[in-house]
N, C-alpha and C. Protein backbone atom coordinates (compact mmCIF):
# COMPACT_ATOMS: atom_id res chain seq x y z
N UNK A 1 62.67 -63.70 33.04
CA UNK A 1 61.68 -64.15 32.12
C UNK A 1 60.38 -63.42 32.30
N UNK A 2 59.24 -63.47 31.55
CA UNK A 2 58.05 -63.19 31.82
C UNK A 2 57.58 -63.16 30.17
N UNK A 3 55.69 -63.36 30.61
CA UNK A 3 55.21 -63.61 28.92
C UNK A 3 54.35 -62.07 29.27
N UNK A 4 54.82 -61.49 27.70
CA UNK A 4 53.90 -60.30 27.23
C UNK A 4 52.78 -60.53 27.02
N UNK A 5 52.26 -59.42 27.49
CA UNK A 5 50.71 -59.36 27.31
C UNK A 5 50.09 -58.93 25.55
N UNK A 6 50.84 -58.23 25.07
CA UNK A 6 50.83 -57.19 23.87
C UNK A 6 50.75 -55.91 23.77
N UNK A 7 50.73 -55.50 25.27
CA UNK A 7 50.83 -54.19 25.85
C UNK A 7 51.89 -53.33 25.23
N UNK A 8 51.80 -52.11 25.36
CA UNK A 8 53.18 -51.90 24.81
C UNK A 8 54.14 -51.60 25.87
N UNK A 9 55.25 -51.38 25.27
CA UNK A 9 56.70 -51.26 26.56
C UNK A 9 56.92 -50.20 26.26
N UNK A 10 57.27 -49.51 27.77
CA UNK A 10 57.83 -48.72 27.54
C UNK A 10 59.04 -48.44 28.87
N UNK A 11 59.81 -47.65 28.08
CA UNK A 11 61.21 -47.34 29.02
C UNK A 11 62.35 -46.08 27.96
N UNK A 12 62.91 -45.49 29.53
CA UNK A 12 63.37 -44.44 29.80
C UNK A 12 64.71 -44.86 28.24
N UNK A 13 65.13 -43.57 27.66
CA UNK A 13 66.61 -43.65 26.84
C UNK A 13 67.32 -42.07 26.95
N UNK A 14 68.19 -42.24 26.61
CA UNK A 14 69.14 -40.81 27.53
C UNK A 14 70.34 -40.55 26.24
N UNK A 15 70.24 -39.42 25.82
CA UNK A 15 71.56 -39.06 24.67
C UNK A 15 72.56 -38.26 25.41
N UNK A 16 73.83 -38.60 25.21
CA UNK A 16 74.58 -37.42 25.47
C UNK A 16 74.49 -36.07 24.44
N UNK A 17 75.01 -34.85 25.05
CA UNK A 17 74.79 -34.12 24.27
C UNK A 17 75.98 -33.77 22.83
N UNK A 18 75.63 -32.94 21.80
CA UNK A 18 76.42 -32.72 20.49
C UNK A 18 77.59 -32.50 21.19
N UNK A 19 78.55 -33.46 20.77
CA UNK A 19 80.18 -32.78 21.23
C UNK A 19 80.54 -31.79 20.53
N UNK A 20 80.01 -31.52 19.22
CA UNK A 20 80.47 -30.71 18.01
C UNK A 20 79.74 -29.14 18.64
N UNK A 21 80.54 -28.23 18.88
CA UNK A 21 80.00 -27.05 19.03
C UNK A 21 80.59 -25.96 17.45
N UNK A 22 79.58 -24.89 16.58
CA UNK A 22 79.69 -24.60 15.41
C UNK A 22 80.80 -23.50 15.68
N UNK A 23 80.48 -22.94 16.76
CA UNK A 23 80.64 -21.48 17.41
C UNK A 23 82.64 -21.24 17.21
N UNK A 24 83.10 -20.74 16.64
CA UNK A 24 84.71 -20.49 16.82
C UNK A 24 85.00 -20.07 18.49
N UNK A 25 86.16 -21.06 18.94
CA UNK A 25 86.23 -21.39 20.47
C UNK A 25 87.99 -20.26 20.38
N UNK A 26 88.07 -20.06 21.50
CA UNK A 26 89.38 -19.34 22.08
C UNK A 26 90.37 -20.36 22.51
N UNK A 27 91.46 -20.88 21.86
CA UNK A 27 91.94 -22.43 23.17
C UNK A 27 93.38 -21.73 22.90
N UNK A 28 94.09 -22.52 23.04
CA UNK A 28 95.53 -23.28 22.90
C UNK A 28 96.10 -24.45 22.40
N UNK A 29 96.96 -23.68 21.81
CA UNK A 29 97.62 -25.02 20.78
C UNK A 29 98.46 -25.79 21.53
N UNK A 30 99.22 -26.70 20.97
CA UNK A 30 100.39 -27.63 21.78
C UNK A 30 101.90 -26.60 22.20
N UNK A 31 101.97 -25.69 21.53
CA UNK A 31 103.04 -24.81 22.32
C UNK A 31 102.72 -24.10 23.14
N UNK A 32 101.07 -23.99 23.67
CA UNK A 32 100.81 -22.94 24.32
C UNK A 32 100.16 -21.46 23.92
N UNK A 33 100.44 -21.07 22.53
CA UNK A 33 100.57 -19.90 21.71
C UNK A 33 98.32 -19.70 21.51
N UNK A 34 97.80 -19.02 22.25
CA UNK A 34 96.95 -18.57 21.98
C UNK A 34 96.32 -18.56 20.60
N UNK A 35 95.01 -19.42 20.27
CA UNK A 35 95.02 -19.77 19.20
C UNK A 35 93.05 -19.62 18.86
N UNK A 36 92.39 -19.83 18.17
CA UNK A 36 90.88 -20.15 18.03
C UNK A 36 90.94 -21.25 16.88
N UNK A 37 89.72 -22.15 17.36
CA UNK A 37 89.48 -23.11 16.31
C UNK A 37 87.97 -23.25 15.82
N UNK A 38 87.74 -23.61 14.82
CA UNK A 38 86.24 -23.94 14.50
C UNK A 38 85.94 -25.02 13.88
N UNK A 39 84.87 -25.97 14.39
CA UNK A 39 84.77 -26.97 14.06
C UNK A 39 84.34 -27.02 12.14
N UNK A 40 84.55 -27.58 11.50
CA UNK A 40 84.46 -27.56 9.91
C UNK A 40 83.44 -28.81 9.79
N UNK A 41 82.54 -29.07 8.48
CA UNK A 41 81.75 -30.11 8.48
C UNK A 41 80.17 -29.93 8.28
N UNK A 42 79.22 -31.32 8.23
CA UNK A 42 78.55 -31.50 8.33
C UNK A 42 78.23 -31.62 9.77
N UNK A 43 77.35 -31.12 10.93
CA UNK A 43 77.07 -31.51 12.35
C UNK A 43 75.45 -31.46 12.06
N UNK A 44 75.19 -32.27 13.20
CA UNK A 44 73.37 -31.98 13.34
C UNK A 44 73.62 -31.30 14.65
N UNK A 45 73.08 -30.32 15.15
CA UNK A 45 72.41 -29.51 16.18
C UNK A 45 71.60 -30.04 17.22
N UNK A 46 70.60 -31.14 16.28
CA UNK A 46 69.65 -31.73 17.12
C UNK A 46 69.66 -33.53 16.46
N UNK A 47 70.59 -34.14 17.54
CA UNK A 47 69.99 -36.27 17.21
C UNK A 47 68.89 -36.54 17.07
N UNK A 48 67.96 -35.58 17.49
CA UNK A 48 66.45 -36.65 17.50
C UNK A 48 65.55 -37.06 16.50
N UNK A 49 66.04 -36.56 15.53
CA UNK A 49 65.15 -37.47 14.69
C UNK A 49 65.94 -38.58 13.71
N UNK A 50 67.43 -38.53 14.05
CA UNK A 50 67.96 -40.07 14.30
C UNK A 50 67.74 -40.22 14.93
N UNK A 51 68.02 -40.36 16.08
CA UNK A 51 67.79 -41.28 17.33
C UNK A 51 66.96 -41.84 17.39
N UNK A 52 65.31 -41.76 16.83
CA UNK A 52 64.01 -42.36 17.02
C UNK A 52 64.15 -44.19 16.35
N UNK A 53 64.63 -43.67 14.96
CA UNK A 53 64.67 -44.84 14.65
C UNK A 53 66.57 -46.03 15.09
N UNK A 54 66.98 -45.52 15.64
CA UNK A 54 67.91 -46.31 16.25
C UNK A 54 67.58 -47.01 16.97
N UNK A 55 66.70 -46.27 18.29
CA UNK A 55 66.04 -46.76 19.18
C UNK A 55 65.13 -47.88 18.77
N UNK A 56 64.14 -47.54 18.34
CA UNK A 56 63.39 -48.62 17.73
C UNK A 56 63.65 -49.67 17.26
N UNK A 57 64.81 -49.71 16.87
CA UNK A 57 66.00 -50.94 15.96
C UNK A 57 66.56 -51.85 17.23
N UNK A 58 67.41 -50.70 18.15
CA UNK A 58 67.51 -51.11 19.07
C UNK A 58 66.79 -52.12 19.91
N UNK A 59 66.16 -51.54 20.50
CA UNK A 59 64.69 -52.29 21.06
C UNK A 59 64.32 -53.70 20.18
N UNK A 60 64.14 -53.78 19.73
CA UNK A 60 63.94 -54.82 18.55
C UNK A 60 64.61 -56.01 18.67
N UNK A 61 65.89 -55.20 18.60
CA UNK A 61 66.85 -56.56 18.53
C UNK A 61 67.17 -56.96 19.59
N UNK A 62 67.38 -56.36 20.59
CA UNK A 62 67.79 -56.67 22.31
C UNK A 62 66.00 -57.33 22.48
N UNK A 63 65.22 -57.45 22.21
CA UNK A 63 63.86 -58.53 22.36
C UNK A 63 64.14 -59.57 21.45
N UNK A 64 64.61 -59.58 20.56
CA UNK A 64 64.80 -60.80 19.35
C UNK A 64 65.80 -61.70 20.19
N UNK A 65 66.49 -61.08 20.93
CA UNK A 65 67.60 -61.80 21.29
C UNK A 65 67.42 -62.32 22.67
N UNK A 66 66.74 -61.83 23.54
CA UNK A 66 65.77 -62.56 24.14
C UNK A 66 65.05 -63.54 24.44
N UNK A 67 64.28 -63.56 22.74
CA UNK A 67 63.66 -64.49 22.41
C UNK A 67 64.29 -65.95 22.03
N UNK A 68 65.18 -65.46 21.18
CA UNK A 68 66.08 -66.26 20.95
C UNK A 68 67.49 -67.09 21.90
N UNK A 69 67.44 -66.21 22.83
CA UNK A 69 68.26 -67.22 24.21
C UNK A 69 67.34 -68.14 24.77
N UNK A 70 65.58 -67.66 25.11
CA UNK A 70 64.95 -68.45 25.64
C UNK A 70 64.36 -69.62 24.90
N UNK A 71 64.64 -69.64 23.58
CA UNK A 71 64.18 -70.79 22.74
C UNK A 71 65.57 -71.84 23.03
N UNK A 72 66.51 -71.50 23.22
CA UNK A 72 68.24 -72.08 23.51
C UNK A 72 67.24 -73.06 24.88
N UNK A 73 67.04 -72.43 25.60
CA UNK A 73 66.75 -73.29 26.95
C UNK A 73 65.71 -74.11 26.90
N UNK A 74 64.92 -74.05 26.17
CA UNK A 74 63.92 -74.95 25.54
C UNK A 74 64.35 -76.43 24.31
N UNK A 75 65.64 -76.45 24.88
CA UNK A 75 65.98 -77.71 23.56
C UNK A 75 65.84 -79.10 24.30
């Protein structure tokens, strides 16, 4: 528990990186047979300017919910 001041919060958030690479790769297929693939599509390069507002959403609701367990203990 604890009561906010109105300060703001702040804390650490961490992305993994793009699994999607654009670049045509060298692999292997399921028989083995030497093969290249390239990913096809729409990709972003860079999450962060989704990510900002996820976060923020995020944040939000993990405090709403918070709020809302500690009003539960108050009945």
């Amino acid at each position: 528990g604890g009561i906010s001041n109105g300060q703001d919060i702040y804390f650490r958030v961490a992305f993994k990186p793009v699994a999607t690479i654009l670049m045509e790769q060298h692999t292997v297929n399921i028989n083995g047979t030497d093969t290249t693939m390239k990913a096809k599509g729409r990709h972003d390069a860079c999450v962060l300017p989704r990510a900002v507002p996820i976060v923020e959403a995020m944040a939000a609701m993990t405090i709403l919910d918070y709020y809302l367990i500690d009003r539960t203990t108050q009945l």
